[in-house]
Protein backbone atom coordinates (compact mmCIF):
# COMPACT_ATOMS: atom_id res chain seq x y z
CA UNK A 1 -75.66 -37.55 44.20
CA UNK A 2 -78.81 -35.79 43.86
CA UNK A 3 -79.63 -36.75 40.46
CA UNK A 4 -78.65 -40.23 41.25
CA UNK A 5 -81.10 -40.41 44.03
CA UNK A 6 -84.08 -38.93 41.41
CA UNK A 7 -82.58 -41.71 38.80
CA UNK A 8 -83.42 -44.21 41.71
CA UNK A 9 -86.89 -43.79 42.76
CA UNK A 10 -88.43 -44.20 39.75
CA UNK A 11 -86.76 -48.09 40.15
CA UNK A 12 -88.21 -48.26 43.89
CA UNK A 13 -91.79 -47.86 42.43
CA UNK A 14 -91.29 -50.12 39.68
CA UNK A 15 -89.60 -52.80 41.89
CA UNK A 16 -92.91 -51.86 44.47
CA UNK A 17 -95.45 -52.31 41.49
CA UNK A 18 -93.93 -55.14 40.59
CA UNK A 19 -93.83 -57.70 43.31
CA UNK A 20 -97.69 -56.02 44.58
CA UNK A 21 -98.98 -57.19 41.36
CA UNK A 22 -97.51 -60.81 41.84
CA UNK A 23 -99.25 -60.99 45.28
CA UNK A 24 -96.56 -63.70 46.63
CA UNK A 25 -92.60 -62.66 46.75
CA UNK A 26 -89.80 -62.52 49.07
CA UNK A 27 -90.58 -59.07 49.71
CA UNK A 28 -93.96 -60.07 51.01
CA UNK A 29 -92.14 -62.78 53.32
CA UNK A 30 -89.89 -60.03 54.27
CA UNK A 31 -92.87 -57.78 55.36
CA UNK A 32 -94.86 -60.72 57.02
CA UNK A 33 -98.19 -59.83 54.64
CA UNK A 34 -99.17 -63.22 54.86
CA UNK A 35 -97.93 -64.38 58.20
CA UNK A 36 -99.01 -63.10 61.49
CA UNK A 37 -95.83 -62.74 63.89
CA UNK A 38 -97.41 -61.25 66.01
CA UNK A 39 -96.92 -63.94 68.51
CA UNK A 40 -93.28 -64.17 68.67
CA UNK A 41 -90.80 -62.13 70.13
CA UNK A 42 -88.20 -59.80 68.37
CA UNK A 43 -85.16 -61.77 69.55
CA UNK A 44 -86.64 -64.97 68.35
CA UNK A 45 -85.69 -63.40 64.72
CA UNK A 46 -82.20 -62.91 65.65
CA UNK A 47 -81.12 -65.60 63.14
CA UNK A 48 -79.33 -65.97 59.77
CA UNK A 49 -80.65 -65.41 56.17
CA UNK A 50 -84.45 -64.77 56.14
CA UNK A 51 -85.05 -64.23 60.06
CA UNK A 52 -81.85 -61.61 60.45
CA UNK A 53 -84.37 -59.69 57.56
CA UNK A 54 -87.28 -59.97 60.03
CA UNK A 55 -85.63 -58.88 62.55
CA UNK A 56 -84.55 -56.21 61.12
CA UNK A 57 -88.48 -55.62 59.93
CA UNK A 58 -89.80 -56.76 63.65
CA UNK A 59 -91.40 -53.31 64.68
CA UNK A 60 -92.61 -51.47 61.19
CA UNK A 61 -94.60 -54.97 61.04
CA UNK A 62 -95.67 -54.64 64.31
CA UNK A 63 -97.09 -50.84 63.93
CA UNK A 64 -98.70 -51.98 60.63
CA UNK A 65 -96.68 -49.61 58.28
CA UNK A 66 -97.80 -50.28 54.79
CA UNK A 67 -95.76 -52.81 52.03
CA UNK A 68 -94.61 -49.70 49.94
CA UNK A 69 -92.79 -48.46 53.08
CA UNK A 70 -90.48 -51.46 53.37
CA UNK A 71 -89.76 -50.43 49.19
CA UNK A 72 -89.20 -46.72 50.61
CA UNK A 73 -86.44 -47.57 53.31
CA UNK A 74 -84.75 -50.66 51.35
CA UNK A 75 -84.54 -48.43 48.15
CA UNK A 76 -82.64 -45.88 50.69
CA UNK A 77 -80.37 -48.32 51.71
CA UNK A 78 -79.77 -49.62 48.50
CA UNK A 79 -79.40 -45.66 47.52
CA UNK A 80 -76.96 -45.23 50.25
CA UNK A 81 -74.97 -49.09 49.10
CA UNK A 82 -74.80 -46.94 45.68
CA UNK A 83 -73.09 -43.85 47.32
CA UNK A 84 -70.30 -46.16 48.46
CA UNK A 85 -70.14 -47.95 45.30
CA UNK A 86 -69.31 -44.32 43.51
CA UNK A 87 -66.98 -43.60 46.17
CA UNK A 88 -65.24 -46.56 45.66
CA UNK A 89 -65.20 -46.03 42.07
CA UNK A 90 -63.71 -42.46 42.31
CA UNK A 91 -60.66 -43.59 44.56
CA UNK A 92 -60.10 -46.33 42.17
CA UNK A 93 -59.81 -43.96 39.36
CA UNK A 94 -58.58 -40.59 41.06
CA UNK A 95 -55.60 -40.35 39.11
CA UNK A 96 -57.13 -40.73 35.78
CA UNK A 97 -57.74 -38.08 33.38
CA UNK A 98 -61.30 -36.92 33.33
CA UNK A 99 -61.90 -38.26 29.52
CA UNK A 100 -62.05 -41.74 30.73
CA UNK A 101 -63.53 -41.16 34.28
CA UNK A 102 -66.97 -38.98 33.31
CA UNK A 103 -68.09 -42.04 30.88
CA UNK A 104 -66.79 -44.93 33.72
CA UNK A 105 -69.18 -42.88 36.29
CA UNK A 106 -71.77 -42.30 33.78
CA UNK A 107 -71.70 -46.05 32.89
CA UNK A 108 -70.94 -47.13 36.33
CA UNK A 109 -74.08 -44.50 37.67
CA UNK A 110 -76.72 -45.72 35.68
CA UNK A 111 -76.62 -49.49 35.60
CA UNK A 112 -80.38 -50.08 34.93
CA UNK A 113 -80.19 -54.07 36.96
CA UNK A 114 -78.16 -53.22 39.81
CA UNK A 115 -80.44 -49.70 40.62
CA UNK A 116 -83.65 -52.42 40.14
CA UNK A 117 -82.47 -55.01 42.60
CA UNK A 118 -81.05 -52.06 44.69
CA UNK A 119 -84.49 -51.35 45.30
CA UNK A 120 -86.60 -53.62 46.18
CA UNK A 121 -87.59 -54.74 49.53
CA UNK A 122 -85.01 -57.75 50.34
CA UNK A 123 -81.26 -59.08 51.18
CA UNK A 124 -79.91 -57.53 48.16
CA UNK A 125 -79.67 -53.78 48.98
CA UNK A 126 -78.28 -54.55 52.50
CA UNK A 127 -76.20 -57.19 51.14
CA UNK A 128 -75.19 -54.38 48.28
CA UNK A 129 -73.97 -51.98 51.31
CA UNK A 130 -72.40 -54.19 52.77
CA UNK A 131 -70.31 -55.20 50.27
CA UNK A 132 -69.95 -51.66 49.20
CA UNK A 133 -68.77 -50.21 52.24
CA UNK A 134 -66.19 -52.69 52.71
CA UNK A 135 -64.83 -52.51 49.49
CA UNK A 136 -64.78 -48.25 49.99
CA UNK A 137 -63.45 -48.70 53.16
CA UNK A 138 -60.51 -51.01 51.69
CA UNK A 139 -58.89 -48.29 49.62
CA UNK A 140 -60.06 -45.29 51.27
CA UNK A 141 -58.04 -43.75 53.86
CA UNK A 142 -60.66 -42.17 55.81
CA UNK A 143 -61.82 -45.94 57.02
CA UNK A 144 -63.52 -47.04 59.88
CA UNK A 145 -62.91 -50.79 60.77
CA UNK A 146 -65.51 -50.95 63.29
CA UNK A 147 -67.83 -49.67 60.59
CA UNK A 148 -66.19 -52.50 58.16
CA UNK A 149 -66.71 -55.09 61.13
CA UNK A 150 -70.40 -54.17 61.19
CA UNK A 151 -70.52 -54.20 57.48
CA UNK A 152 -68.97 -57.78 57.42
CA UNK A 153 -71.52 -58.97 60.29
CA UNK A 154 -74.84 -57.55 58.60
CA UNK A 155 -73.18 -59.78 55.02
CA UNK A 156 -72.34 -63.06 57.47
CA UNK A 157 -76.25 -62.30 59.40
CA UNK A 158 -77.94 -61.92 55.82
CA UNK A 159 -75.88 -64.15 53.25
CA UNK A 160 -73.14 -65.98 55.06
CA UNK A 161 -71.92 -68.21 51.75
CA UNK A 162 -71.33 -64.41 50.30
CA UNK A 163 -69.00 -63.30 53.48
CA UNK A 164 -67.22 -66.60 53.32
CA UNK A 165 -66.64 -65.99 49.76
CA UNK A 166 -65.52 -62.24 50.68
CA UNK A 167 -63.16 -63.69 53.25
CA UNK A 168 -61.53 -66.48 50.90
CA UNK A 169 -60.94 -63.78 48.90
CA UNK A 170 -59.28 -61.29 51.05
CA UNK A 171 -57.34 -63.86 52.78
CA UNK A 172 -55.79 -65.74 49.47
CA UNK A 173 -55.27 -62.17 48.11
CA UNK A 174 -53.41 -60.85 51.53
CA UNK A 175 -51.31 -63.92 51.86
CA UNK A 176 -49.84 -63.79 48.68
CA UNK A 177 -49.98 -59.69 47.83
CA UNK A 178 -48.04 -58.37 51.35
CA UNK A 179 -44.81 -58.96 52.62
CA UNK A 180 -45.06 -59.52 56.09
CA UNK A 181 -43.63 -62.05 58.86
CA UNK A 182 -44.44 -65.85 59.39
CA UNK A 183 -45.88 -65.14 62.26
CA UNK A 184 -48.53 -62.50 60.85
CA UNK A 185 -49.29 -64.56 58.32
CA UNK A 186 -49.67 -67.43 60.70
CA UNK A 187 -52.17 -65.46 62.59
CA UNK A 188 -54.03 -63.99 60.58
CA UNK A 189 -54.43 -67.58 58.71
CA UNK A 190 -55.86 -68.55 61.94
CA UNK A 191 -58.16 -66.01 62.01
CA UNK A 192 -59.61 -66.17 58.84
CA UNK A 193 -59.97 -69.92 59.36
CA UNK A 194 -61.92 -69.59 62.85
CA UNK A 195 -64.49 -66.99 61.07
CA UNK A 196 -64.49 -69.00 57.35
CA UNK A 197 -65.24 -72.16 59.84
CA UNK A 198 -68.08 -70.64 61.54
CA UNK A 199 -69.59 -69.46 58.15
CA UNK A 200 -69.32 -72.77 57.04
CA UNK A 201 -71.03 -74.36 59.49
CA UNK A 202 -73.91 -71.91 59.45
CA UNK A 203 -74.13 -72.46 55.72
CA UNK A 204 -74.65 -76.05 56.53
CA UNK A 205 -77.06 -75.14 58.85
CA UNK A 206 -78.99 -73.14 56.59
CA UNK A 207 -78.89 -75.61 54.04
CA UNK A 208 -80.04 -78.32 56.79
CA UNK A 209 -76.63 -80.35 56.13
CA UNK A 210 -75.42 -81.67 59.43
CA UNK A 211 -72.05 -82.58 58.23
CA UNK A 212 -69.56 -81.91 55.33
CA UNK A 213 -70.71 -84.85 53.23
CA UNK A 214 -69.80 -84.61 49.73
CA UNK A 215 -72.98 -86.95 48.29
CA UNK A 216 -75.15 -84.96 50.59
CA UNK A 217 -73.79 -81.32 49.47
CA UNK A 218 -74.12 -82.66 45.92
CA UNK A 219 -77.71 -83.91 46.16
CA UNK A 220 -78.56 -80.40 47.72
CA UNK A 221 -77.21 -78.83 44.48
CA UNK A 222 -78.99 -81.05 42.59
CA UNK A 223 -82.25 -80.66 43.81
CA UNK A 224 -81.75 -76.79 43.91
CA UNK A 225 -80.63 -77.19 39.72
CA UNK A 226 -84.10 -79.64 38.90
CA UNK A 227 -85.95 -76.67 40.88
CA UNK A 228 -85.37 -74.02 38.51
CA UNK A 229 -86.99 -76.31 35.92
CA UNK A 230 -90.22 -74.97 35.97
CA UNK A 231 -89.32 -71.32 35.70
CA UNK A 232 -89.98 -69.20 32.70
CA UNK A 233 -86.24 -68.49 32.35
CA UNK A 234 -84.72 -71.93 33.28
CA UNK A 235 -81.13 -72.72 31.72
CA UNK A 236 -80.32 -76.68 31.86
CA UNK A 237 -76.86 -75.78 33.49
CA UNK A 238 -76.57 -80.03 34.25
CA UNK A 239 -75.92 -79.95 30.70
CA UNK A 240 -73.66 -77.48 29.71
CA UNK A 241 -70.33 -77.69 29.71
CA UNK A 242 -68.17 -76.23 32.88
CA UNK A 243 -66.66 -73.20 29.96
CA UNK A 244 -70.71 -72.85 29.00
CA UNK A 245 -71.61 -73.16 32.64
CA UNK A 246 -69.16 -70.40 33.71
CA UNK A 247 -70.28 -68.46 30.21
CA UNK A 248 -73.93 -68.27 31.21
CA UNK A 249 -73.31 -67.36 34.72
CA UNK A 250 -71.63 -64.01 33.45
CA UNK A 251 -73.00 -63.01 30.53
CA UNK A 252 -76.25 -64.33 30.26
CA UNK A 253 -79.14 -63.43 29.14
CA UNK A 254 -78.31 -62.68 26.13
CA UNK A 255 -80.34 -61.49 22.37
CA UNK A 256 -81.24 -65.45 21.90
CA UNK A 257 -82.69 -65.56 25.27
CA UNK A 258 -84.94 -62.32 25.64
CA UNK A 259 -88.35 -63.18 25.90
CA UNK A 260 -89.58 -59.87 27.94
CA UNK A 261 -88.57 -56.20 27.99
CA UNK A 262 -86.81 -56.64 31.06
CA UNK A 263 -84.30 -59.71 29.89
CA UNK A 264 -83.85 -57.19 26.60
CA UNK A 265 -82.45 -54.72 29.13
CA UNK A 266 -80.23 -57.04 31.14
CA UNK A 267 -79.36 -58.87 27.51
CA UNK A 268 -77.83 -55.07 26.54
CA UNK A 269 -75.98 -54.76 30.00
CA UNK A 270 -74.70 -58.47 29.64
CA UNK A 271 -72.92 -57.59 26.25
CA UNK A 272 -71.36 -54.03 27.65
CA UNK A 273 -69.62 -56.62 30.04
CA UNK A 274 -69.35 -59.28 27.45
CA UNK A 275 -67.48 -56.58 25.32
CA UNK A 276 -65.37 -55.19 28.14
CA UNK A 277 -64.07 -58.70 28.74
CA UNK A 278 -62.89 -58.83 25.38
CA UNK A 279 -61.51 -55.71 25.05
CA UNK A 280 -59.81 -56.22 28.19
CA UNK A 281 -58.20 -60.05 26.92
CA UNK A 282 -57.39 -58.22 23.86
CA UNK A 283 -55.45 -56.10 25.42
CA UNK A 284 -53.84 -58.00 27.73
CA UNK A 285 -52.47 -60.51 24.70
CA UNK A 286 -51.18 -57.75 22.50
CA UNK A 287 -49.96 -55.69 25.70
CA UNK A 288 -48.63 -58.80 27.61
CA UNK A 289 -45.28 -57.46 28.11
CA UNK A 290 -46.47 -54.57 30.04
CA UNK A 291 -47.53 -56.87 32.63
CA UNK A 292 -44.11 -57.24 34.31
CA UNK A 293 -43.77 -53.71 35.12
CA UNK A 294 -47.25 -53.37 36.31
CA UNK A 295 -48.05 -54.66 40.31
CA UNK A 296 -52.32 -54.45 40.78
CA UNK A 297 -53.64 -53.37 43.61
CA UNK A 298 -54.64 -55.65 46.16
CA UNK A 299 -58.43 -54.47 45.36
CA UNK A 300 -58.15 -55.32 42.06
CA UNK A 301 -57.34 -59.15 42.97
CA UNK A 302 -59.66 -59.63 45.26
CA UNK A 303 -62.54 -58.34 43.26
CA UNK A 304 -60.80 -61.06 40.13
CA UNK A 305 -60.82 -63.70 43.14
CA UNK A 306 -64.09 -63.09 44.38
CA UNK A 307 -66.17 -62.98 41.12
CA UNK A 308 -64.00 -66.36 40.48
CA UNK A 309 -65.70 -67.84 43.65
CA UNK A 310 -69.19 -66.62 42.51
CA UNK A 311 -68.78 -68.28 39.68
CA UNK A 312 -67.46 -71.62 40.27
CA UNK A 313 -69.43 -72.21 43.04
CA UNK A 314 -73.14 -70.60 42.05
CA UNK A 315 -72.79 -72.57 38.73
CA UNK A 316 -73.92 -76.05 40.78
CA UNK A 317 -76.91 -74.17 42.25
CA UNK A 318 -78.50 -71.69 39.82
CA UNK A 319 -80.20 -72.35 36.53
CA UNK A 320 -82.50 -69.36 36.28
CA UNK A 321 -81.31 -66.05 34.11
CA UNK A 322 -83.33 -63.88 36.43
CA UNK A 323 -81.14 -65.91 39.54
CA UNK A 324 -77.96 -64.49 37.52
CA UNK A 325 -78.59 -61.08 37.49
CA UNK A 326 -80.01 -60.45 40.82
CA UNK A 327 -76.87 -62.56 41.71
CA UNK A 328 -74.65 -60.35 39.40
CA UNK A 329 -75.21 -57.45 41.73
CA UNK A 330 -72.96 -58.98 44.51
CA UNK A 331 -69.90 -59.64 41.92
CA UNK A 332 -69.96 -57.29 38.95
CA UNK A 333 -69.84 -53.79 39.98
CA UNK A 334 -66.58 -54.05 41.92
CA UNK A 335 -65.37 -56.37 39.19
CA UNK A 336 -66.17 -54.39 36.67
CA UNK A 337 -64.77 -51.23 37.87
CA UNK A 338 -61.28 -53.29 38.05
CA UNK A 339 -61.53 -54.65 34.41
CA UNK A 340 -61.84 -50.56 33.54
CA UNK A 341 -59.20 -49.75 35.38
CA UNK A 342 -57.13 -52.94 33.55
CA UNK A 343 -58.28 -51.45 30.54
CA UNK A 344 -57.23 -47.65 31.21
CA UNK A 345 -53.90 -48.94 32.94
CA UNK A 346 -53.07 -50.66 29.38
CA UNK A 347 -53.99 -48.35 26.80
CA UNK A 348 -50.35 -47.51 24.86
CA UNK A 349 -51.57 -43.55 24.43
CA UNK A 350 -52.18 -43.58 28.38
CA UNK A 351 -49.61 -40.93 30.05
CA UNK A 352 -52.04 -40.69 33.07
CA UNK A 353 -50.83 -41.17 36.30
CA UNK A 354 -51.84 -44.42 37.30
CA UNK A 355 -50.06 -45.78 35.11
CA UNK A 356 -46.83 -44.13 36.90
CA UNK A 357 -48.27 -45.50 39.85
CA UNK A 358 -47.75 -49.02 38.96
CA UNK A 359 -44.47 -49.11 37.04
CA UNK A 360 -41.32 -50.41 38.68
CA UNK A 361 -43.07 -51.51 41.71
């Protein structure tokens, strides 16, 4: 974990460098450079999306602590959201042999994009705890669900669409994957529909909609496509086809749409996870037999159900490439770790034990 933490830093001072010499950011919103808050009191922050951020920033503001020290302590957290993510990772694949778990954790380790956005001064590395932890915490037994309730309410404070889309998941994935009684099921339908409800409505909120109207929700998305127009790495998603639409969401950029060094390193990312799709579809045609004797984990669907939701729902309000990948970061690590495991849990020279695991269940 060491070395991981000295592969880090070097993406904390880029990420640092790189929104100082832009002068305007998020992160600078974050840190209140340009706006004196100095009037308002800390609990006035305790809001959703940008506030619950400001509130979290309330007194290093106030005692003037310089912008790189926001980049110091959000690159820890995002360090720490990257402990979890390993963790996580190792459970998945504790039972496999070590020839196919060094390179996973290797690849896994040293993903260039999610280490950059983990870095930076913003939502993303508490959001990338968050989601983290929980996921950990889900097939670990040395949870703590007061620690995954805290988890959840730092998500719901800082991105609320993401912890509704985390809960949708989870709760189509639980109703369907465990036997249990009506009347379980019955409750904890209820449940998940009094907390998806609230998120809902605070989306709304967020988004200024007063109501669930349909025209209104889709003039929202609208406006938010037509105001990616002017960026330099605008996609005409209104355009595309909903296969293209979902294609460029995942995988893009890619070599035809590099125009910096930075897109040629997400470009080279996108087509490891291009590949691993295939491989993984490949596999699943010409090994589609195997399938009845296998049961996945309940992890593994909701990570499938959850990038599903990212998808078909960011689609209608992102048409930026740079948008994608800091998106990606929510979605694709958990997601990809399953499609590995697919991939291991499929191979015909696999005697490992995972495989064992899964058979006859």
């Amino acid at each position: 974990m060491l070395l991981l933490g000295v592969y880090h830093i070097p993406f904390v001072v880029v990420s640092y460098y790189h929104r100082d010499a832009r002068g305007h950011s998020d992160a600078h919103t974050y840190w209140s450079v340009y706006k004196d808050i100095s009037e308002r009191s800390w609990f006035s922050f305790l809001d959703f999306s940008t506030d619950f951020i400001l509130f979290l920033n309330y007194y290093p503001i106030k005692l003037g602590l310089p912008f790189w020290f926001g980049f110091l302590v959000y690159g820890c957290i995002g360090y720490l959201g990257y402990y979890y993510f390993l963790k996580f990772t190792l459970i998945v694949f504790k039972d496999s042999s070590k020839k196919y778990l060094t390179p996973i954790i290797i690849l896994v380790a040293l993903w260039p994009s999610l280490h950059y956005w983990t870095a930076t001064l913003g939502k993303e590395p508490i959001v990338f705890l968050s989601l983290s932890y929980i996921f950990w915490a889900t097939v670990s037994t040395n949870r703590s669900l007061l620690k995954m309730g805290i988890a959840f309410l730092f998500l719901a404070f800082i991105r609320p669409h993401v912890a509704l889309f985390l809960l949708t998941a989870y709760a189509i994935v639980g109703l369907f994957y465990f036997k249990t009684t009506l009347k379980r099921k019955s409750l904890f339908t209820v449940c998940a529909l009094l907390v998806g409800g609230f998120l809902v409505h605070q989306v709304l909120q967020i988004a200024r909609i007063k109501r669930l109207d349909w025209e209104r929700i889709k003039r929202f998305n609208d406006f938010s496509l037509s105001s990616f127009s002017s960026s330099g790495s605008y996609v005409p998603m209104e355009s595309y086809t909903l296969f293209y639409k979902m294609f460029s969401f995942y995988f893009r950029p890619l070599a035809s749409d590099v125009k910096s060094l930075v897109q040629f390193f997400a470009a080279v990312e996108n087509y490891v996870l291009l590949s691993l799709h295939v491989v993984a579809l490949g596999m699943l045609l010409l090994y589609f037999h195997k399938l009845k004797k296998l049961r996945l984990s309940f992890m593994w669907w909701v990570s499938f159900i959850f990038m599903l939701i990212c998808g078909v729902i960011y689609i209608w309000r992102y048409a930026n490439l740079g948008i994608f990948m800091r998106t990606k970061i929510m979605y694709a690590p958990f997601w990809t770790v399953s499609l590995l495991y697919l991939i291991i849990l499929l191979l015909p020279q696999s005697t490992n034990v995972i495989r064992k695991q899964h058979e006859g269940n």
